[in-house]
Protein backbone atom coordinates (compact mmCIF):
# COMPACT_ATOMS: atom_id res chain seq x y z
CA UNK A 1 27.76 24.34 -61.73
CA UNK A 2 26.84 23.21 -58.45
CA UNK A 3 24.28 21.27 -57.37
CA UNK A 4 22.18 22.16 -53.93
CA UNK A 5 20.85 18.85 -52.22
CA UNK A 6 18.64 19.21 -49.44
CA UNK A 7 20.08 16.74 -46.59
CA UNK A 8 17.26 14.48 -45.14
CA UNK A 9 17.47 12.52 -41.97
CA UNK A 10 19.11 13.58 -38.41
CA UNK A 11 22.77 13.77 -38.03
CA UNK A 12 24.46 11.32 -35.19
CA UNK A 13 25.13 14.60 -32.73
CA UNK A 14 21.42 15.48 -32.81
CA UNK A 15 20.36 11.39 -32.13
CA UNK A 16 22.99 11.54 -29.01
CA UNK A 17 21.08 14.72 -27.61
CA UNK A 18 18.06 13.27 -27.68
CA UNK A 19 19.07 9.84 -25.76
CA UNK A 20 20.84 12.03 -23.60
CA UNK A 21 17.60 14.01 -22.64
CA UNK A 22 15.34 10.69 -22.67
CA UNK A 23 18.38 9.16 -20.18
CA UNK A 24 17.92 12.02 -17.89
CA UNK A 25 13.91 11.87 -17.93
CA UNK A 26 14.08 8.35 -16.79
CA UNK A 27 16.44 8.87 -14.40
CA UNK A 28 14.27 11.58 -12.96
CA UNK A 29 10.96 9.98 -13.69
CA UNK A 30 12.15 6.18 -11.80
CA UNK A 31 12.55 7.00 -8.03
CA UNK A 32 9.20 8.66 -8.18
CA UNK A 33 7.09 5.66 -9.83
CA UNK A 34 8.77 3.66 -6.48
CA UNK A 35 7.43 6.26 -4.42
CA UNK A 36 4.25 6.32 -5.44
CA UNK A 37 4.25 2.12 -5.78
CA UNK A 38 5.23 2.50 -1.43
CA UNK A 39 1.88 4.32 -1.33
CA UNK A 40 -0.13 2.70 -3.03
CA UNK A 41 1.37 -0.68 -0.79
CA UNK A 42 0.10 1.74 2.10
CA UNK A 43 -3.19 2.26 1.12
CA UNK A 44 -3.74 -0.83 0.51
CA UNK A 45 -2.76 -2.12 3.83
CA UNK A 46 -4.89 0.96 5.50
CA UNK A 47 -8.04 -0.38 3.00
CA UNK A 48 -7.62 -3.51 4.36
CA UNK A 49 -8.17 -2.77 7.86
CA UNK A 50 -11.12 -1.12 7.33
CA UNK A 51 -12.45 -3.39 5.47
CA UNK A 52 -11.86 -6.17 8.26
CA UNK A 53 -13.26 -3.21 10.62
CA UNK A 54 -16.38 -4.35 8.87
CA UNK A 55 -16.43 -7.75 8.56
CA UNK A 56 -15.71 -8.14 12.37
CA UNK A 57 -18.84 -6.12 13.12
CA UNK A 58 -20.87 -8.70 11.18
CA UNK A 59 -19.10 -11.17 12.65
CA UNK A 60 -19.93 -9.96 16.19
CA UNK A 61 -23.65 -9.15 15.30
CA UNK A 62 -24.16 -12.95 14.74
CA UNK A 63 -21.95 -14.81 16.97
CA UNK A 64 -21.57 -11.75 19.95
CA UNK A 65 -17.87 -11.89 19.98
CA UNK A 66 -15.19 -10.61 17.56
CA UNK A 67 -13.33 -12.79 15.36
CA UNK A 68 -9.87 -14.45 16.35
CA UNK A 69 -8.62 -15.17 12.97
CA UNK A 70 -9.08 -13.69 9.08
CA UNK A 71 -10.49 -16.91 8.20
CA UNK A 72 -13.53 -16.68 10.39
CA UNK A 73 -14.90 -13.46 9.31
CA UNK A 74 -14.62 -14.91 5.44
CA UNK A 75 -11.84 -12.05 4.45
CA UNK A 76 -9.22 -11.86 1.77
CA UNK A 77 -6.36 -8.93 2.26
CA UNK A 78 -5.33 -7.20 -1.36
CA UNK A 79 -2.40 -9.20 -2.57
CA UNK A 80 0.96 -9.40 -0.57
CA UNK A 81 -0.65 -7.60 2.17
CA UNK A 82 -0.19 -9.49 5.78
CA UNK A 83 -2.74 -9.10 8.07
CA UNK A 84 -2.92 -10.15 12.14
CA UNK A 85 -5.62 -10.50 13.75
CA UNK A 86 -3.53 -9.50 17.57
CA UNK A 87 -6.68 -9.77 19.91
CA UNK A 88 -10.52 -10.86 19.85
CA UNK A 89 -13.04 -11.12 22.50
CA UNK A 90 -16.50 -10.23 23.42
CA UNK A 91 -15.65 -6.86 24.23
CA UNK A 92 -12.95 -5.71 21.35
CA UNK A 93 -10.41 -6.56 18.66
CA UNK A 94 -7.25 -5.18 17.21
CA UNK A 95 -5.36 -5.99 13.93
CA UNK A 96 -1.90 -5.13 12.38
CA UNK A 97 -1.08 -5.07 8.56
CA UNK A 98 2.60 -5.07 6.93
CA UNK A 99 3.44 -5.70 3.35
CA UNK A 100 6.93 -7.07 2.53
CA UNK A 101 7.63 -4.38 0.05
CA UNK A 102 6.63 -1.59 2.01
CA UNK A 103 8.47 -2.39 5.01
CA UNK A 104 9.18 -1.21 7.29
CA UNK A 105 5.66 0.47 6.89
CA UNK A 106 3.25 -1.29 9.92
CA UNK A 107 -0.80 -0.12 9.86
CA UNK A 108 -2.43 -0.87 13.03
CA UNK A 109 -6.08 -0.27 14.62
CA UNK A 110 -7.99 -1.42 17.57
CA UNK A 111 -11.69 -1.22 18.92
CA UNK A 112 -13.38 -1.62 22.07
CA UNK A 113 -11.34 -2.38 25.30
CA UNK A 114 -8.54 -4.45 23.18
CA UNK A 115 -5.00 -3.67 24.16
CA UNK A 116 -3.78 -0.60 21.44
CA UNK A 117 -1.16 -2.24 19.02
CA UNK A 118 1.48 -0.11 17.89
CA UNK A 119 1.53 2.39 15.61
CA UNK A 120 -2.14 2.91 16.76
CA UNK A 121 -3.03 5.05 19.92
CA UNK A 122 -6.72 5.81 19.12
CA UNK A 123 -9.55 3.51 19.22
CA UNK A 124 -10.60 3.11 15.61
CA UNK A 125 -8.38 4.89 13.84
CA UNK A 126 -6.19 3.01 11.50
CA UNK A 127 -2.48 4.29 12.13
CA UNK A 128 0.82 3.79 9.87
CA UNK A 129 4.35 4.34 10.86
């Protein structure tokens, strides 16, 4: 007489298969999450210049001239996020952002009759290359 015993547990072929398919869902799933981290680095340095867009205006309503430096108009870029003020007068400003680990990623804008900084070409309009 024989006796039937269920087996209970995974065998080693069937663990191997599944690291196998959890190895090649990370390997998939990894150069995407840096993707999306470079974007997010992006919008943050675009976010940034708008919000300085902002502050300068205040700036200007009280003092009737633009700001020459962050410090003046009371601003604090997001984290790792370098911003330049490039020009300031009376009659406009521009700025220029980078962030080290988005480089080589530069966001620029400019207002009024300030020289355009590259990327930017249009007056207001924050511009990334």
């Amino acid at each position: 007489m024989r006796s039937t015993r269920t087996a209970q547990g995974f065998t080693l072929i069937e663990l191997l298969i599944v690291v196998v398919i959890i190895g090649i869902l990370a390997a998939v799933a990894i150069p995407k999450f840096s993707a999306t981290k470079g974007k997010a680095q992006v919008s943050a340095m675009k976010s940034d210049l708008h919000h300085l867009a902002s502050s300068e205006e205040d700036f200007y309503y009280v003092n009737s001239q633009y700001a020459a430096s962050v410090a003046q108009v009371n601003f604090s870029p997001s984290r790792g996020v370098i911003l330049t003020i490039v020009e300031a007068g009376p009659i406009g400003w521009s700025a220029l952002t980078s962030h080290p680990q988005a480089t080589p990623v530069t966001c620029a804008v400019f207002y009024g009759a300030a020289a355009a900084v590259a990327p930017a070409t249009a007056e207001g309009e924050v511009t990334c290359r």
